[in-house]
Protein backbone atom coordinates (compact mmCIF):
# COMPACT_ATOMS: atom_id res chain seq x y z
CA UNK A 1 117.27 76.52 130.06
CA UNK A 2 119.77 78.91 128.77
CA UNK A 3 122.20 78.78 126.56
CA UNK A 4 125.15 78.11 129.25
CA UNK A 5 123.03 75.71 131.35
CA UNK A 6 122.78 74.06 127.82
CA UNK A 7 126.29 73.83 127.13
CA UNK A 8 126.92 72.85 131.08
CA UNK A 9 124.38 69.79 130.20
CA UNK A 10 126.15 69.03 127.04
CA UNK A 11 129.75 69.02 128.57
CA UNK A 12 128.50 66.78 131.72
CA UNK A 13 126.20 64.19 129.56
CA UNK A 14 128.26 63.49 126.80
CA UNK A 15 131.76 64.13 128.12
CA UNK A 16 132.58 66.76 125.71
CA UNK A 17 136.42 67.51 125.87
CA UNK A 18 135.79 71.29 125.74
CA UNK A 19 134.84 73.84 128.49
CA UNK A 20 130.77 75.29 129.19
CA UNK A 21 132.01 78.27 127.55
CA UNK A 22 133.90 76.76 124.93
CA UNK A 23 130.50 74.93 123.75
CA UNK A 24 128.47 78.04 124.92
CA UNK A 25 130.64 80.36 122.52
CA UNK A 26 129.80 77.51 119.43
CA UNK A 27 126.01 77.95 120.60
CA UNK A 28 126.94 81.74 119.59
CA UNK A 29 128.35 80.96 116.49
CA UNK A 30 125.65 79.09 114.80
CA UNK A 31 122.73 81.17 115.92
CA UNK A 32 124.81 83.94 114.61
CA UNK A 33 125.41 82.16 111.67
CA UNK A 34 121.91 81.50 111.48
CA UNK A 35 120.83 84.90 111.76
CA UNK A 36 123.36 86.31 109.57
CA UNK A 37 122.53 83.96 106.63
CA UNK A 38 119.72 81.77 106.55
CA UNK A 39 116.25 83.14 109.28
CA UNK A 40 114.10 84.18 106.99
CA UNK A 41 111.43 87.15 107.37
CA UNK A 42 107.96 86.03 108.10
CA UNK A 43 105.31 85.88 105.20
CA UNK A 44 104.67 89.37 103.55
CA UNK A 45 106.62 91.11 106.31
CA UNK A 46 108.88 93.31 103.98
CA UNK A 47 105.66 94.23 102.41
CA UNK A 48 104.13 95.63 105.49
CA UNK A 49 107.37 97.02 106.38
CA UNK A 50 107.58 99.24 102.97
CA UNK A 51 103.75 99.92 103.17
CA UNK A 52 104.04 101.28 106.93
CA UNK A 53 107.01 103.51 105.97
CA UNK A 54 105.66 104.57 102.50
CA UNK A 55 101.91 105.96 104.38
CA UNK A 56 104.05 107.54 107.40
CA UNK A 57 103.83 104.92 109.64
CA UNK A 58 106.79 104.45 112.22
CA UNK A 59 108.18 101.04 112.53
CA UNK A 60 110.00 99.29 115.33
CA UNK A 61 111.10 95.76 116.48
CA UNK A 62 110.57 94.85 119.90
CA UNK A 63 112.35 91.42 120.21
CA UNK A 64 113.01 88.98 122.64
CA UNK A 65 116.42 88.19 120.99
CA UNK A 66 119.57 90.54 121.20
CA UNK A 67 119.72 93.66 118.99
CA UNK A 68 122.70 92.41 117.03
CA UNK A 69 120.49 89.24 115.58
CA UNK A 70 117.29 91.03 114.70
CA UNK A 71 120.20 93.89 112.90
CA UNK A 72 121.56 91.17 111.16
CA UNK A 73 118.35 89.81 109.52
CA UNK A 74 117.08 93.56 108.67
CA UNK A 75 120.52 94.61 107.23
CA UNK A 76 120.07 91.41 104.91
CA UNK A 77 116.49 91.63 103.94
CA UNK A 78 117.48 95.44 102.98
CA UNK A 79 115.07 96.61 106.30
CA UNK A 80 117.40 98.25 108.47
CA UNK A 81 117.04 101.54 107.23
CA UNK A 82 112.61 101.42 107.32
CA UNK A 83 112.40 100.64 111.14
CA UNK A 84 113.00 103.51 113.10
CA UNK A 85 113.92 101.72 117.10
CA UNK A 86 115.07 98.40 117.64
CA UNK A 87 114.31 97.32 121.43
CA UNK A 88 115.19 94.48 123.63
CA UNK A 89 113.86 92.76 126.41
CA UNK A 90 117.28 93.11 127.62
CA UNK A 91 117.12 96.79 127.30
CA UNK A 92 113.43 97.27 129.04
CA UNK A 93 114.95 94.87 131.92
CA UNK A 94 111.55 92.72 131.33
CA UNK A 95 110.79 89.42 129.39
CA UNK A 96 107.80 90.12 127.13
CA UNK A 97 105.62 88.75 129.96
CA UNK A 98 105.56 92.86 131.24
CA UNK A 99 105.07 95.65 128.95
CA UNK A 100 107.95 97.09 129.20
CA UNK A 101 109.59 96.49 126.27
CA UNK A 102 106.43 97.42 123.71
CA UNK A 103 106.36 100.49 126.09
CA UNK A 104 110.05 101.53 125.76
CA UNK A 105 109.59 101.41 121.42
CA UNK A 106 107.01 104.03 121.77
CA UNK A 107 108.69 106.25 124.00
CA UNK A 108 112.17 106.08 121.48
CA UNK A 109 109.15 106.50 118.80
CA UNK A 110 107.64 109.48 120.98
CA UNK A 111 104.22 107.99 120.86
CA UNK A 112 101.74 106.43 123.57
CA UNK A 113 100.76 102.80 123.51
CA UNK A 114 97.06 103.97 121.89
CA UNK A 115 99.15 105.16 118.56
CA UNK A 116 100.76 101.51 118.41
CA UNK A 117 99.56 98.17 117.16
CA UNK A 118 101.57 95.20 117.83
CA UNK A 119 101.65 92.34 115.56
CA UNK A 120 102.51 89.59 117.25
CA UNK A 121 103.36 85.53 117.07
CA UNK A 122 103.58 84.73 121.01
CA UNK A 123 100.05 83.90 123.57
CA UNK A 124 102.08 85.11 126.37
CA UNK A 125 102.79 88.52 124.52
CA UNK A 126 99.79 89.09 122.88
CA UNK A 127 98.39 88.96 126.74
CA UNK A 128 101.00 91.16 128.13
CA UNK A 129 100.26 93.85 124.96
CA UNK A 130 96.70 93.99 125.08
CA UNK A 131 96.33 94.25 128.77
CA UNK A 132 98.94 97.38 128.21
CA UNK A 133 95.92 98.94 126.66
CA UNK A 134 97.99 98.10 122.71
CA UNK A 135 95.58 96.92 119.51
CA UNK A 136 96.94 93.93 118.98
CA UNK A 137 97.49 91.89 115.62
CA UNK A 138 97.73 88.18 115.80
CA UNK A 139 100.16 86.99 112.89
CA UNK A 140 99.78 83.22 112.80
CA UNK A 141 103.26 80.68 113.52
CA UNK A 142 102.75 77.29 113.30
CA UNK A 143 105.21 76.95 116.62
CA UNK A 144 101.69 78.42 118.01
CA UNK A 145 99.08 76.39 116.48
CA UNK A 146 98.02 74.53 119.11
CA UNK A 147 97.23 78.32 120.89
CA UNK A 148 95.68 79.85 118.05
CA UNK A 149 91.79 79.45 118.96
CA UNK A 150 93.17 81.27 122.40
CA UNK A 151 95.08 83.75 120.47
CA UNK A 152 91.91 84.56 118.31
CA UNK A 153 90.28 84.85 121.10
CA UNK A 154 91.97 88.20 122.85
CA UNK A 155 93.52 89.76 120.16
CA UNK A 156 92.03 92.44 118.48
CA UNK A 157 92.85 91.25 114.64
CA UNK A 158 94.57 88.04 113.21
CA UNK A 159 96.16 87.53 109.88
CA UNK A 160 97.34 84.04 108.36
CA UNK A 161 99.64 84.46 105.29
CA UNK A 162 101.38 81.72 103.54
């Protein structure tokens, strides 16, 4: 469901006494809010971040989410300026069940999908990277617990930090 069908569900179930976009534009708010203040970085992330960067490693964020949230969390966990692309699934036209949007961050990175590992939370993307022909790099979410054996399974590295 998206975040209008959402709001459309809202309006019609509970009677809300505001329009779908009117609730949809709230929904905005306070994930921006979210993102702007409070989602926090995953588990030694910043670490890897300043590692890759300090060997000569280039970085990039493929996200499912729009550009503007993933910017806001780098510009406030002082990251921005050590990844060099931020892509979109919006951007590559794809959900991260294609390619597409791993393969667009190595072509603004000028490298080939052999140069790249992906470190990754999602089954579905971990799939989608490694059939690409990426190394892949499990990074453990307990959203995907219930996955992980699978996840072990086809990926070509895992880490669990805490």
């Amino acid at each position: 469901m998206t975040l209008i069908q959402a709001a459309n569900f809202i309006k019609e179930q509970f009677d809300i006494p505001k329009t779908s976009e009117e609730i949809f534009n709230d929904f905005q708010n306070m994930v921006i809010e979210e993102y702007r203040n409070t989602i926090p970085l995953k588990p030694y992330a910043r670490e890897l971040v300043k590692w890759m960067k300090r060997d000569g490693y280039k970085v990039a964020v493929a996200t499912a989410n729009e550009i503007h949230l993933s910017e806001m969390v780098l510009e406030r966990t002082g990251l921005m300026a050590d990844v060099d692309t931020i892509v979109s699934c919006t951007m590559a036209g794809a959900s991260k069940e294609s390619p597409a949007v791993y393969e667009l961050a190595c072509a603004n990175m000028r490298i080939t999908p052999v140069e790249c590992v992906i470190f990754e939370d999602s089954l579905r993307a971990m799939y989608t990277a490694k059939k690409a022909g990426f190394v892949t790099v499990a990074v453990y979410d307990d959203v995907a617990k219930d996955s992980w054996e699978e996840i072990c399974r086809i990926t070509d590295e895992q880490v669990v930090l805490e």
